[in-house]
PDB file of N, CA and C in Angstrom:
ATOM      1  N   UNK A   1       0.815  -1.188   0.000  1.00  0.00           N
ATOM      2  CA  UNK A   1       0.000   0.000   0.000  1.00  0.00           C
ATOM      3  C   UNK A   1       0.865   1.261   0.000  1.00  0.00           C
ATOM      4  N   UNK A   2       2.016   1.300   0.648  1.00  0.00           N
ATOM      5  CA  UNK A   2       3.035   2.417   1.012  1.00  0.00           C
ATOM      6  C   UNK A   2       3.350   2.805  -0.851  1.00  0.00           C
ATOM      7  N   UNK A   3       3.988   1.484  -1.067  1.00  0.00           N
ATOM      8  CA  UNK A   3       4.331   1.723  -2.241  1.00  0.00           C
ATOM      9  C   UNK A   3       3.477   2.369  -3.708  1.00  0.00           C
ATOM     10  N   UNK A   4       2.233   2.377  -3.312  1.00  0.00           N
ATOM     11  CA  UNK A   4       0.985   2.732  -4.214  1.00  0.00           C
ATOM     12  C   UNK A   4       1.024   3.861  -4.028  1.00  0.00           C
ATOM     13  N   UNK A   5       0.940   4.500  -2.915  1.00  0.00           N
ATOM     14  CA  UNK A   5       0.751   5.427  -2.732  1.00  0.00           C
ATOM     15  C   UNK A   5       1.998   6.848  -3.106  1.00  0.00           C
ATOM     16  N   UNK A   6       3.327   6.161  -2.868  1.00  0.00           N
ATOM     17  CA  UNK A   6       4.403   6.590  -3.188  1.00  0.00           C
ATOM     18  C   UNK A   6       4.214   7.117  -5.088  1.00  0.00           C
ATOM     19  N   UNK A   7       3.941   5.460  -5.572  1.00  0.00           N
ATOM     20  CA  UNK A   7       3.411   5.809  -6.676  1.00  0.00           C
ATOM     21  C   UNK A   7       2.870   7.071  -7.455  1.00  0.00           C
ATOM     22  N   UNK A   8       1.834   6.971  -6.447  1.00  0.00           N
ATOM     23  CA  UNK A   8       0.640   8.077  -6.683  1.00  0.00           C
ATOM     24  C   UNK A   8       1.074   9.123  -6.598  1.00  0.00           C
ATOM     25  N   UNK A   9       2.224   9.439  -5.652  1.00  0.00           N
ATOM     26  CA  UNK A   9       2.319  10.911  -5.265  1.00  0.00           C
ATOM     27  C   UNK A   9       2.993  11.223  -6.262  1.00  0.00           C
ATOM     28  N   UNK A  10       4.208  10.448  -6.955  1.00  0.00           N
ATOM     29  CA  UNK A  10       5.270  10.793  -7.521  1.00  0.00           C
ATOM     30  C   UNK A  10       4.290  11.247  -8.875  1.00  0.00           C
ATOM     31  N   UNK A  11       3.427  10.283  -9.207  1.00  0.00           N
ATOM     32  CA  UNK A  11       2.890  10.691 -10.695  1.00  0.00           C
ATOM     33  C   UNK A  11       1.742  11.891 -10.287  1.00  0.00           C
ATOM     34  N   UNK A  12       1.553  12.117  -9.716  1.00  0.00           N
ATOM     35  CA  UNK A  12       0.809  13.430  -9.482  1.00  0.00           C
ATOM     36  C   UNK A  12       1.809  14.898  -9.574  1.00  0.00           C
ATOM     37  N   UNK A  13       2.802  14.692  -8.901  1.00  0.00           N
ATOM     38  CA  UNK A  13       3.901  15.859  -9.421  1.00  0.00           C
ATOM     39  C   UNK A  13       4.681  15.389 -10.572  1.00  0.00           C
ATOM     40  N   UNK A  14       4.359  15.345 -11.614  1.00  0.00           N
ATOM     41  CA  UNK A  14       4.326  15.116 -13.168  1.00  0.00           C
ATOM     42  C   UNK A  14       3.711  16.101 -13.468  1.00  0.00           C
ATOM     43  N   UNK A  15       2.504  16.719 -13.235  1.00  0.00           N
ATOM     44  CA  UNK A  15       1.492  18.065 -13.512  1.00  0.00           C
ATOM     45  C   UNK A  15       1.925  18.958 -12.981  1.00  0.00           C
ATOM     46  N   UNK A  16       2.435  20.259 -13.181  1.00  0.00           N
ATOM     47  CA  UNK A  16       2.861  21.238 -13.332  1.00  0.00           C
ATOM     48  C   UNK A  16       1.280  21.970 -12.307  1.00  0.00           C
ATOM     49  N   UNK A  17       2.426  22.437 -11.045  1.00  0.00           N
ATOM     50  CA  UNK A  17       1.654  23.119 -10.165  1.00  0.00           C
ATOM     51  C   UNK A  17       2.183  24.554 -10.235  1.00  0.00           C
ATOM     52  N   UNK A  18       1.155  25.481  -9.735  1.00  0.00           N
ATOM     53  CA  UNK A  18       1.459  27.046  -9.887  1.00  0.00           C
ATOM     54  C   UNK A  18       2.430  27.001  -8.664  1.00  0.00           C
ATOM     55  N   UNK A  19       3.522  27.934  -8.841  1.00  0.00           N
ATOM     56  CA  UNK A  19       4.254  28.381  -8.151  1.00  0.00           C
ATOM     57  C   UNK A  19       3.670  29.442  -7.337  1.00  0.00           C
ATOM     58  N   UNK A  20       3.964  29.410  -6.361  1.00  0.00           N
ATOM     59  CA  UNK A  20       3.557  30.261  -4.699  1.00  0.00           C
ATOM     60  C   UNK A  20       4.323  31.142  -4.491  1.00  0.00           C
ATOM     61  N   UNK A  21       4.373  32.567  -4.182  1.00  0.00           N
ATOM     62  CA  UNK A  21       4.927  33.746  -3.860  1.00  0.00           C
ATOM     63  C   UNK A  21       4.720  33.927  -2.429  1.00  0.00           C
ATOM     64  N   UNK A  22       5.994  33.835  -1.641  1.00  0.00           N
ATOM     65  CA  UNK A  22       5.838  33.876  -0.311  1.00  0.00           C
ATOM     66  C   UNK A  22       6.552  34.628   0.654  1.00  0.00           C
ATOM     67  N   UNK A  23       6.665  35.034   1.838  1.00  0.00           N
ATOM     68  CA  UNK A  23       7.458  35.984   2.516  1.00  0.00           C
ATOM     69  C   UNK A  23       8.517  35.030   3.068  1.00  0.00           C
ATOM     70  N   UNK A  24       9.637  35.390   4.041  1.00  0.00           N
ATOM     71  CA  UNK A  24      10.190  34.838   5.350  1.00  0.00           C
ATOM     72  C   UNK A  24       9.768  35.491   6.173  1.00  0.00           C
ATOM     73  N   UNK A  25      10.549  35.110   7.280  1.00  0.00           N
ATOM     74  CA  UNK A  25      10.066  35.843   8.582  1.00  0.00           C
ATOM     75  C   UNK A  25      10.683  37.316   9.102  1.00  0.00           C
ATOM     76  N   UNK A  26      11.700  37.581   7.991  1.00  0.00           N
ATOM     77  CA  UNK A  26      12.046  38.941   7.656  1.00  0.00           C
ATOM     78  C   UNK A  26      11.302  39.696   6.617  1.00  0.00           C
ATOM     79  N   UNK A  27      10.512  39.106   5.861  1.00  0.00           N
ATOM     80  CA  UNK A  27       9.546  39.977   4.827  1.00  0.00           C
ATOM     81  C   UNK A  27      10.075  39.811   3.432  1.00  0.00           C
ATOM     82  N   UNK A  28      11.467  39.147   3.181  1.00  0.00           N
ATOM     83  CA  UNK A  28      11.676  39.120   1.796  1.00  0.00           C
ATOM     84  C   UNK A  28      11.210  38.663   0.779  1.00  0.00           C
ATOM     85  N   UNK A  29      10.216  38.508  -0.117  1.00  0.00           N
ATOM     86  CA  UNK A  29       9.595  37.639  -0.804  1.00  0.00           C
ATOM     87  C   UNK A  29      10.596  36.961  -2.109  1.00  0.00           C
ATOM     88  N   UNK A  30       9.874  35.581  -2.143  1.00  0.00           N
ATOM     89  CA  UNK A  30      10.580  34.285  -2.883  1.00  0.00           C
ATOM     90  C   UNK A  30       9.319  33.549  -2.979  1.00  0.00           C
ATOM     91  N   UNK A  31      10.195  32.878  -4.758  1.00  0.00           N
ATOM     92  CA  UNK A  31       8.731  31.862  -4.999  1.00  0.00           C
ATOM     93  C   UNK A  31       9.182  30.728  -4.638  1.00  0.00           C
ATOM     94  N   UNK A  32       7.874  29.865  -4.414  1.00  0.00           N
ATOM     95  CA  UNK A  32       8.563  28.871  -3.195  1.00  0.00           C
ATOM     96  C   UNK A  32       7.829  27.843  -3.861  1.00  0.00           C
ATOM     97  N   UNK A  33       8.156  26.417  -4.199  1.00  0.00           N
ATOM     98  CA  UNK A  33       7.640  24.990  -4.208  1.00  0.00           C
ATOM     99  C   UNK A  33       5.978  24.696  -3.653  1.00  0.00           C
ATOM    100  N   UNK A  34       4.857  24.781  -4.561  1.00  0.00           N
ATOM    101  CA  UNK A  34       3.412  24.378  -4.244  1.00  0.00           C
ATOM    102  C   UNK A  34       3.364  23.302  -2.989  1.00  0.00           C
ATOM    103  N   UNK A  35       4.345  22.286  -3.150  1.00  0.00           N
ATOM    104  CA  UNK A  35       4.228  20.876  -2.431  1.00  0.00           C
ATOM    105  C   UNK A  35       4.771  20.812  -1.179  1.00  0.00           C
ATOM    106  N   UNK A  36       6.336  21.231  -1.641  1.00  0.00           N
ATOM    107  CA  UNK A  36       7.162  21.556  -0.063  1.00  0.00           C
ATOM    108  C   UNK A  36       7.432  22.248   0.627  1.00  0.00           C
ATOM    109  N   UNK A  37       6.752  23.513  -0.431  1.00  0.00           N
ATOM    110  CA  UNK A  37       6.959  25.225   0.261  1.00  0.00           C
ATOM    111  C   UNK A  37       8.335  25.914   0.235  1.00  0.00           C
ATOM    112  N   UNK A  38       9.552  24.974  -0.032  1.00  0.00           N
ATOM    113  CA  UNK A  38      11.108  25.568   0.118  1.00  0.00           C
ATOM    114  C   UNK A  38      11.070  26.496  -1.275  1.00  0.00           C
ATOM    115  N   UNK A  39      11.926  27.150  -1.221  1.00  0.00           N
ATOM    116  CA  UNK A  39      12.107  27.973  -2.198  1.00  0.00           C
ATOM    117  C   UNK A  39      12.816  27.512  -3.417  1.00  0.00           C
ATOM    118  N   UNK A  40      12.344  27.738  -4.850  1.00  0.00           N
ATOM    119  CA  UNK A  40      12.616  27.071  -5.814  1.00  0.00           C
ATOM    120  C   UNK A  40      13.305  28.318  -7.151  1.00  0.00           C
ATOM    121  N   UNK A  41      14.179  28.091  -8.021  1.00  0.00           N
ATOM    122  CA  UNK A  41      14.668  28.770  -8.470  1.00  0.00           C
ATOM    123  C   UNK A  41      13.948  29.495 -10.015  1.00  0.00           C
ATOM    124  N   UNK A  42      13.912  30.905  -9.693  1.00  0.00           N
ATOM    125  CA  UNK A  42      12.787  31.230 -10.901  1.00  0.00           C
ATOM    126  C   UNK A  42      12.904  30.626 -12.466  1.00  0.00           C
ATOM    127  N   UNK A  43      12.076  30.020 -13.051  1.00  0.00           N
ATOM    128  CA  UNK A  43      12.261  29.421 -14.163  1.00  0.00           C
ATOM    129  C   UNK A  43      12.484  28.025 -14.274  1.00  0.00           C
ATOM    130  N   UNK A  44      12.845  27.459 -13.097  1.00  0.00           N
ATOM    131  CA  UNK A  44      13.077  26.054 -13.370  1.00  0.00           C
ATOM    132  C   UNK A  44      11.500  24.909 -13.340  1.00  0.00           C
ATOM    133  N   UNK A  45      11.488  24.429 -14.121  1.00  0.00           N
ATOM    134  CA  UNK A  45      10.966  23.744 -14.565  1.00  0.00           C
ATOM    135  C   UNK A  45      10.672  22.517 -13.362  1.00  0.00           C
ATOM    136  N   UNK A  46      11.406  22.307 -12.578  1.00  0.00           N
ATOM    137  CA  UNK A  46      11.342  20.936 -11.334  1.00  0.00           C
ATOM    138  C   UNK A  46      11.662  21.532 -10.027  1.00  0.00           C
ATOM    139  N   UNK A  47      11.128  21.516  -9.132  1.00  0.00           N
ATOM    140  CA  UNK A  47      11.616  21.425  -7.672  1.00  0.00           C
ATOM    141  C   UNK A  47      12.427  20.805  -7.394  1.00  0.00           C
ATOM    142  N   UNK A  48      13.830  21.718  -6.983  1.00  0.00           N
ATOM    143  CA  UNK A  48      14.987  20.767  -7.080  1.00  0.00           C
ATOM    144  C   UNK A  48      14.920  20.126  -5.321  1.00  0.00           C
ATOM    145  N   UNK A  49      13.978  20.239  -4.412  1.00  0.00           N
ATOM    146  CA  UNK A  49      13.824  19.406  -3.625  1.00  0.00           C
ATOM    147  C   UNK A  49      13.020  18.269  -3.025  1.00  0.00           C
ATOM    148  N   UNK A  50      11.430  18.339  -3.871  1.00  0.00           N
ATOM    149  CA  UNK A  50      11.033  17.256  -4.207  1.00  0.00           C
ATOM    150  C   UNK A  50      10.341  16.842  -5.756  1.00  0.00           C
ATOM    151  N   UNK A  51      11.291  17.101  -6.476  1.00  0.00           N
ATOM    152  CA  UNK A  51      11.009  17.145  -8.282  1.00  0.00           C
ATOM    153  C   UNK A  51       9.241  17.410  -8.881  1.00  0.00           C
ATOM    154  N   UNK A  52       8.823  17.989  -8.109  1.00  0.00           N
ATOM    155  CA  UNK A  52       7.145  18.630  -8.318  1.00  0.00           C
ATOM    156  C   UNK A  52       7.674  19.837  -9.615  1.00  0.00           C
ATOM    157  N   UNK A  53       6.850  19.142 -10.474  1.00  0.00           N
ATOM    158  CA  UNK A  53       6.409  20.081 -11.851  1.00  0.00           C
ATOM    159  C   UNK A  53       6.419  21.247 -11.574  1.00  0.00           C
ATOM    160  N   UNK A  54       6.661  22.523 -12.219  1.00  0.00           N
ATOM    161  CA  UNK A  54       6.507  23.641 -11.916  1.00  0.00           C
ATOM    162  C   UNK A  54       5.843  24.489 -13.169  1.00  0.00           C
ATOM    163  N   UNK A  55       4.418  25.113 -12.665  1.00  0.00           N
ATOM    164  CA  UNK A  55       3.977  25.983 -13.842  1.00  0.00           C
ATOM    165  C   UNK A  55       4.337  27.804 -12.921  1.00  0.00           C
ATOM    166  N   UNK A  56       4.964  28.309 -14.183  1.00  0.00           N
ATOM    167  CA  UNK A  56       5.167  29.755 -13.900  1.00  0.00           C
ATOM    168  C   UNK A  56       3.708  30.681 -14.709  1.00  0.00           C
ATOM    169  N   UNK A  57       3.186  30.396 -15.174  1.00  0.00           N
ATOM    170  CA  UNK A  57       2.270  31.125 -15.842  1.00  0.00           C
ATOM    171  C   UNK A  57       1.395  32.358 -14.815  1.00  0.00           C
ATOM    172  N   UNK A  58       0.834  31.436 -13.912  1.00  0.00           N
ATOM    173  CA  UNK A  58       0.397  32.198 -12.562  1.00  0.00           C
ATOM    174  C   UNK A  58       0.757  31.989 -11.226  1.00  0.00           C
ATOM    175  N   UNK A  59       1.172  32.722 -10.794  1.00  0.00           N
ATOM    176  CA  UNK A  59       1.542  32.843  -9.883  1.00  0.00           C
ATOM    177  C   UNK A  59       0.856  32.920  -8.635  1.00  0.00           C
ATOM    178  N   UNK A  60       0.717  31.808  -7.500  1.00  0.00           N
ATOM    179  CA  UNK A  60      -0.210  32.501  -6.453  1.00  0.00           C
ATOM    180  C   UNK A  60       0.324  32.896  -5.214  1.00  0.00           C
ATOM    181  N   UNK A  61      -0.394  33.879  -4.901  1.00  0.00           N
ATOM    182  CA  UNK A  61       0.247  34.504  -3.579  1.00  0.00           C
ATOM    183  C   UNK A  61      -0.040  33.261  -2.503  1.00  0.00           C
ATOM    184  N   UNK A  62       0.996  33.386  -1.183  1.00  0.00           N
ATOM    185  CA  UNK A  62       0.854  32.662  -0.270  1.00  0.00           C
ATOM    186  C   UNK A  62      -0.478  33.210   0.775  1.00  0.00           C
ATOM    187  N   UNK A  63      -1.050  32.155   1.163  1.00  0.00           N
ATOM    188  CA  UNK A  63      -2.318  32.694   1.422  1.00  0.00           C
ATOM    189  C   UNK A  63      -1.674  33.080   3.253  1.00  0.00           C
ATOM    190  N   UNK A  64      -2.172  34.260   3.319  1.00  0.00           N
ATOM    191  CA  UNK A  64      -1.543  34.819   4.438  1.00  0.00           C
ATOM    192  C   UNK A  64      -2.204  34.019   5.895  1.00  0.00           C
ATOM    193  N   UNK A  65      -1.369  33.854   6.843  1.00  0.00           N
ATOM    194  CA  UNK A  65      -1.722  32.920   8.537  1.00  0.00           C
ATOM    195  C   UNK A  65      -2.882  34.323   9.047  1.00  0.00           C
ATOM    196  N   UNK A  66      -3.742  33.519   9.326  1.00  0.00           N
ATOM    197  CA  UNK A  66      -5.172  34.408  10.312  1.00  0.00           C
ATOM    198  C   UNK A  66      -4.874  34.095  11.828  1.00  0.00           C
ATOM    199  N   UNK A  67      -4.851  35.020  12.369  1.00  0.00           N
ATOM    200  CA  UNK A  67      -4.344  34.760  13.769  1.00  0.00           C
ATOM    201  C   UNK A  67      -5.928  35.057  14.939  1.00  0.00           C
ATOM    202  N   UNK A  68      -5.648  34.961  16.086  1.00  0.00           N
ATOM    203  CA  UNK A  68      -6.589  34.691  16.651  1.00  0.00           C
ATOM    204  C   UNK A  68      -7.480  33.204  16.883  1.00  0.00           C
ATOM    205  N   UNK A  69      -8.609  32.829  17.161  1.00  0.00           N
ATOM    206  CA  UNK A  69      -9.105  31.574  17.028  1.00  0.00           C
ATOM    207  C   UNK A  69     -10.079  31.415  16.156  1.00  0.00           C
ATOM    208  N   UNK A  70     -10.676  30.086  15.643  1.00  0.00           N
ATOM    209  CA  UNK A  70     -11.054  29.739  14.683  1.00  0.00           C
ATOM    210  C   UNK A  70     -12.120  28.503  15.440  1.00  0.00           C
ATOM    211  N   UNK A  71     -13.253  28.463  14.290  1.00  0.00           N
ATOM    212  CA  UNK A  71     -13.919  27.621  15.022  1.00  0.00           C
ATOM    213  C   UNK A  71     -13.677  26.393  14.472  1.00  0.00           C
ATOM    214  N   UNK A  72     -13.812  25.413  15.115  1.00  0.00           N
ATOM    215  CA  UNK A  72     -13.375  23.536  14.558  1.00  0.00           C
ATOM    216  C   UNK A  72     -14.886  23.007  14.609  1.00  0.00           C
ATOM    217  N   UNK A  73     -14.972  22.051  14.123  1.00  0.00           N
ATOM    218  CA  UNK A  73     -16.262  21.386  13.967  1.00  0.00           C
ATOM    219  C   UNK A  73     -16.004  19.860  13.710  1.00  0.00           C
ATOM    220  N   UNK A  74     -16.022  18.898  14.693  1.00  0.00           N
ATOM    221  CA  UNK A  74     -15.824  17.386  14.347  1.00  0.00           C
ATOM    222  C   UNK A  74     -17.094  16.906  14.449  1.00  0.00           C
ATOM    223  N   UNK A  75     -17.648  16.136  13.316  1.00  0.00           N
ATOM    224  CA  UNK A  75     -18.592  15.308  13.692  1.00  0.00           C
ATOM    225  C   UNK A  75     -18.537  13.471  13.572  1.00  0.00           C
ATOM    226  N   UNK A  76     -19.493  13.020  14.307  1.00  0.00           N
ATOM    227  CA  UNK A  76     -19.214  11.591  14.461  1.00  0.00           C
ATOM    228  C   UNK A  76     -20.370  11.368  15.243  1.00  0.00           C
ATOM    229  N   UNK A  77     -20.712   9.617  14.841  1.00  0.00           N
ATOM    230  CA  UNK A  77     -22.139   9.324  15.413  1.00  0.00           C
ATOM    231  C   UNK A  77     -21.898   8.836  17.087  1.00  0.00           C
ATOM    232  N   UNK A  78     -22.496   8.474  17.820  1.00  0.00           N
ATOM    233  CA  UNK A  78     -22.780   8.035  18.946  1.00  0.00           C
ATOM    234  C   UNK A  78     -23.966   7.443  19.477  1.00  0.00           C
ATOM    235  N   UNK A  79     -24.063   6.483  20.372  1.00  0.00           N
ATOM    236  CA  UNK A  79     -25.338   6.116  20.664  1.00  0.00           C
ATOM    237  C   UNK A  79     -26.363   6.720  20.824  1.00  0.00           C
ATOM    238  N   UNK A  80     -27.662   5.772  20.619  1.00  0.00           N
ATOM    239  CA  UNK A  80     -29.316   7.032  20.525  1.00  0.00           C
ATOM    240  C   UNK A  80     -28.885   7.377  22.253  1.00  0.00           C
ATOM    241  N   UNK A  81     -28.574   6.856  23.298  1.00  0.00           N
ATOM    242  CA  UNK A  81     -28.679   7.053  24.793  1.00  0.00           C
ATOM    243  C   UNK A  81     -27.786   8.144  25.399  1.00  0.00           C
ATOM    244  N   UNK A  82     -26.824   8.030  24.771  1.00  0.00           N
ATOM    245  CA  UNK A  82     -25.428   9.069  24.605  1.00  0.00           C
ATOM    246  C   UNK A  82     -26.148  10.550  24.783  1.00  0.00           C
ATOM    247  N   UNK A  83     -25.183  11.179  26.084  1.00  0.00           N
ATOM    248  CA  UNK A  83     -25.672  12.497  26.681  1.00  0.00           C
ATOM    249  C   UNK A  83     -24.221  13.159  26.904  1.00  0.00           C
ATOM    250  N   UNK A  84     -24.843  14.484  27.331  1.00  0.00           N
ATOM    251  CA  UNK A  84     -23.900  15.685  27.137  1.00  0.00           C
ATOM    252  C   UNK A  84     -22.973  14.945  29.243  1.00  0.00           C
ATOM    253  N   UNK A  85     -21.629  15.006  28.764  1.00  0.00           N
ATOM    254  CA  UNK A  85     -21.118  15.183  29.555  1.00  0.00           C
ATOM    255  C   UNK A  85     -21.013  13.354  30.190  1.00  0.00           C
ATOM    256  N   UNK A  86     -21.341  12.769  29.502  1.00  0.00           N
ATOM    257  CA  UNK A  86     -21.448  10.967  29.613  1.00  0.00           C
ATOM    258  C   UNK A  86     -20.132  10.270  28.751  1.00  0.00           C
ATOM    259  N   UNK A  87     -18.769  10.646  29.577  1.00  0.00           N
ATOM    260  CA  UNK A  87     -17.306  11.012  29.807  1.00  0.00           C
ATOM    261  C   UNK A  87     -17.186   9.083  29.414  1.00  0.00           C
ATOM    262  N   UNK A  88     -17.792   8.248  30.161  1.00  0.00           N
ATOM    263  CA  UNK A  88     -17.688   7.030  29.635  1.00  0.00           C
ATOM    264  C   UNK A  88     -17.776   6.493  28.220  1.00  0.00           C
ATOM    265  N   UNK A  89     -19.108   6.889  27.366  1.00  0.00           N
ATOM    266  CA  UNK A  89     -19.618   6.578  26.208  1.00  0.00           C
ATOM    267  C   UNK A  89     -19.045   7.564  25.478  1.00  0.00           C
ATOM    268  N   UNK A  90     -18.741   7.892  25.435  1.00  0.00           N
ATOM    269  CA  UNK A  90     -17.658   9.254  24.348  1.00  0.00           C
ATOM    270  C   UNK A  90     -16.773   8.784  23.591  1.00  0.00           C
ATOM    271  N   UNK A  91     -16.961   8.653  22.150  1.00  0.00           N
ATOM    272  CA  UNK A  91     -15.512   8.287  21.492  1.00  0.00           C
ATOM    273  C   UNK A  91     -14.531   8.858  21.874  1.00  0.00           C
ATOM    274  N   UNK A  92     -14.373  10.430  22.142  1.00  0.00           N
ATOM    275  CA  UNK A  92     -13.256  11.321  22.739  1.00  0.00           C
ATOM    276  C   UNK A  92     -12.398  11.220  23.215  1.00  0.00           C
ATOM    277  N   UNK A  93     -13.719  10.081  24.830  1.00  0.00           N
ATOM    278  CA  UNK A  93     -12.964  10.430  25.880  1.00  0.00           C
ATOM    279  C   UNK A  93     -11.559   9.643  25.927  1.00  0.00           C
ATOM    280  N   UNK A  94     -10.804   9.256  26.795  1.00  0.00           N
ATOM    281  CA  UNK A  94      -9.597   8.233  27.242  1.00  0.00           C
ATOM    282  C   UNK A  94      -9.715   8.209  28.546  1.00  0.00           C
ATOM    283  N   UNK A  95      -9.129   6.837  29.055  1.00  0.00           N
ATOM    284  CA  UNK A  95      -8.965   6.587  30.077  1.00  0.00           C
ATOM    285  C   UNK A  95      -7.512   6.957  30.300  1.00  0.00           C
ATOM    286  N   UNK A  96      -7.166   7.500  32.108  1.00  0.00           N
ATOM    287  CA  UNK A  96      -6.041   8.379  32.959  1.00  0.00           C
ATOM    288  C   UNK A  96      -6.375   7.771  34.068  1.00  0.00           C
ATOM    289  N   UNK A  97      -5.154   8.125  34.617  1.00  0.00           N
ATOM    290  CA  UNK A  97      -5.032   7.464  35.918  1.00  0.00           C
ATOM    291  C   UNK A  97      -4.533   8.902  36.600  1.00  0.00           C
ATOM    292  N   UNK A  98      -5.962   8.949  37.912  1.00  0.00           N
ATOM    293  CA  UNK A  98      -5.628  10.242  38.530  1.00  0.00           C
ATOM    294  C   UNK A  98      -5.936   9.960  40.179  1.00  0.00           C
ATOM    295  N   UNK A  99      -4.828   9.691  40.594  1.00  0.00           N
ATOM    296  CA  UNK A  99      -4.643   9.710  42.086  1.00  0.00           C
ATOM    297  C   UNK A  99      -4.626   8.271  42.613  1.00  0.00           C
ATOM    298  N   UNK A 100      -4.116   7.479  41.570  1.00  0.00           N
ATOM    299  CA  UNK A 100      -3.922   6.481  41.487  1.00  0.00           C
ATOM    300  C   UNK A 100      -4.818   5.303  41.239  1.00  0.00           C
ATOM    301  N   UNK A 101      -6.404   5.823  40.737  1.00  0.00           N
ATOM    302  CA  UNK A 101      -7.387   5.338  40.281  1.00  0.00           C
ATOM    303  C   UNK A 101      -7.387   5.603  38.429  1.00  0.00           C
ATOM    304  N   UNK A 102      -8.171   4.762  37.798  1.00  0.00           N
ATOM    305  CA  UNK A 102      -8.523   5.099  36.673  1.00  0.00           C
ATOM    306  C   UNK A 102      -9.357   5.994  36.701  1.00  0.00           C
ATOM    307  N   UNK A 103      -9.893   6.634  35.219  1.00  0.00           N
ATOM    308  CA  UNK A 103     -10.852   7.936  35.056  1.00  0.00           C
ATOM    309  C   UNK A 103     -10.711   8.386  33.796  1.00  0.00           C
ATOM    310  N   UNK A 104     -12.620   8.044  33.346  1.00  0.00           N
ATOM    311  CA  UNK A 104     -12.425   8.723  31.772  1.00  0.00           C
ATOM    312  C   UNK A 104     -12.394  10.170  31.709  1.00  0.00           C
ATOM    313  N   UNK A 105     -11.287  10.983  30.917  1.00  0.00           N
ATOM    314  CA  UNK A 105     -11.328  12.037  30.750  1.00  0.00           C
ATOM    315  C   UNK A 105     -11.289  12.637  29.435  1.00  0.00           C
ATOM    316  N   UNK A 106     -11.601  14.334  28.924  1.00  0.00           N
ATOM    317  CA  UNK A 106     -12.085  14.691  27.945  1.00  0.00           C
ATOM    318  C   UNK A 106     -10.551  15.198  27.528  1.00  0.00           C
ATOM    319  N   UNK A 107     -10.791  14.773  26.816  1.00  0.00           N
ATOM    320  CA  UNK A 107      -9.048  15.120  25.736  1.00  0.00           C
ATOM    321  C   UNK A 107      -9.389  16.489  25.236  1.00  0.00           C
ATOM    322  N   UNK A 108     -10.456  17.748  25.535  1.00  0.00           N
ATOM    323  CA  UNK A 108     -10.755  19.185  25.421  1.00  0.00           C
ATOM    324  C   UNK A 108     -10.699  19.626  26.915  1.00  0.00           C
ATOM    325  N   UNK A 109     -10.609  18.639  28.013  1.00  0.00           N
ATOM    326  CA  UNK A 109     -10.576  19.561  29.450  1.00  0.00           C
ATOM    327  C   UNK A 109     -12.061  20.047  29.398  1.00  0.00           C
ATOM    328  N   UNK A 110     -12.901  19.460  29.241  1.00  0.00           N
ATOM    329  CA  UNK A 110     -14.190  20.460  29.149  1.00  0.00           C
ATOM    330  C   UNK A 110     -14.988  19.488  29.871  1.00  0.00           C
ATOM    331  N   UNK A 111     -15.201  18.096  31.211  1.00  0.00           N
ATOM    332  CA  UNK A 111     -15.861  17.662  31.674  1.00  0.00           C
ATOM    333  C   UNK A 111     -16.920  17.710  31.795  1.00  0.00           C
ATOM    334  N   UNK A 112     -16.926  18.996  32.699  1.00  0.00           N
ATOM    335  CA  UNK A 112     -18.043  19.771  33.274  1.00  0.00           C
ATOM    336  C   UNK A 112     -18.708  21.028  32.280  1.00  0.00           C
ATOM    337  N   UNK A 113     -18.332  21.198  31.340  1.00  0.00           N
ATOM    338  CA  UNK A 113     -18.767  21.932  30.384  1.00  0.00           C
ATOM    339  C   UNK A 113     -19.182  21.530  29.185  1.00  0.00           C
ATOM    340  N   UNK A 114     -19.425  20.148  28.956  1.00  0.00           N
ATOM    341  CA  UNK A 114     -19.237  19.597  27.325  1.00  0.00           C
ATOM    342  C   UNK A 114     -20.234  20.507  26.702  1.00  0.00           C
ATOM    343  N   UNK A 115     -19.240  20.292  25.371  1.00  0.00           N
ATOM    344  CA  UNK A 115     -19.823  21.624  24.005  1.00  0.00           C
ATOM    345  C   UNK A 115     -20.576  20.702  22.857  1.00  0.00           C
ATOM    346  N   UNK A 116     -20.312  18.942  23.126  1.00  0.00           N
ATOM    347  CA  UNK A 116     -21.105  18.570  22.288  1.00  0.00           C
ATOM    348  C   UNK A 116     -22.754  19.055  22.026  1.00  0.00           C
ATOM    349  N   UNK A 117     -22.983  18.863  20.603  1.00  0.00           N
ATOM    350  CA  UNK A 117     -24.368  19.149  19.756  1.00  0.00           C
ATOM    351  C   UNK A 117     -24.909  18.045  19.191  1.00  0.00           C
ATOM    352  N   UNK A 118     -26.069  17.948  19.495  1.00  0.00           N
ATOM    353  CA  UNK A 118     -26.450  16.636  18.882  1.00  0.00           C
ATOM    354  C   UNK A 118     -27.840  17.203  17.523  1.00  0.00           C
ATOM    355  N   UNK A 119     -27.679  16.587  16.448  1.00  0.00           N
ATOM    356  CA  UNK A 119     -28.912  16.646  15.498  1.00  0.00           C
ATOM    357  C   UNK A 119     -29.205  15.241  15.258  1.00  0.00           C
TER     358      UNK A 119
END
């Protein structure tokens, strides 16, 4: 399967991806590799660090980091009986050992607060 997939990747960078225009962390801008992001030399035709096709035609800007928080959204089924804050039946949860007992706990820290939604 490793090897299929290896496959796959390699013949997928055969197609000529747009090159990315990007900053450092000093502000200098360089066009940089679609796949690996390192910086690639203008005009060349291959990523000389992981041989990904290169189209120069358009160019896309690097899509700039949004700072602050963001909302996440996981969904997944659970039993019809399954309730808010029912730390046992939770795919989520995991079992810890706290004070030298076991104890399912919420891998969000949110026990006593669960944010699950059910439709």
């Amino acid at each position: 399967m490793a090897l299929e997939n290896d496959l796959r990747a390699n013949l997928i960078k055969q197609f000529p991806a747009e090159v990315v225009k990007a900053k450092d962390t000093s502000g200098t801008e360089y066009f940089a590799c679609p796949t690996c992001k390192r910086p690639v030399v203008v005009g060349k035709e291959k990523c000389g660090s992981c041989d990904q096709a290169l189209n120069w035609d358009n160019i896309r800007e690097e899509e700039k980091k949004l700072s602050g928080v963001k909302k996440a959204t996981l969904t997944f089924e659970v039993s019809g009986d399954f309730g808010k804050s029912d730390c046992r039946k939770c795919p989520l949860s995991y079992i810890a050992k706290t004070g030298g007992e076991n104890m399912y706990e919420c891998p969000l820290n949110m026990r006593n607060n669960c944010p699950l939604e059910f439709s």
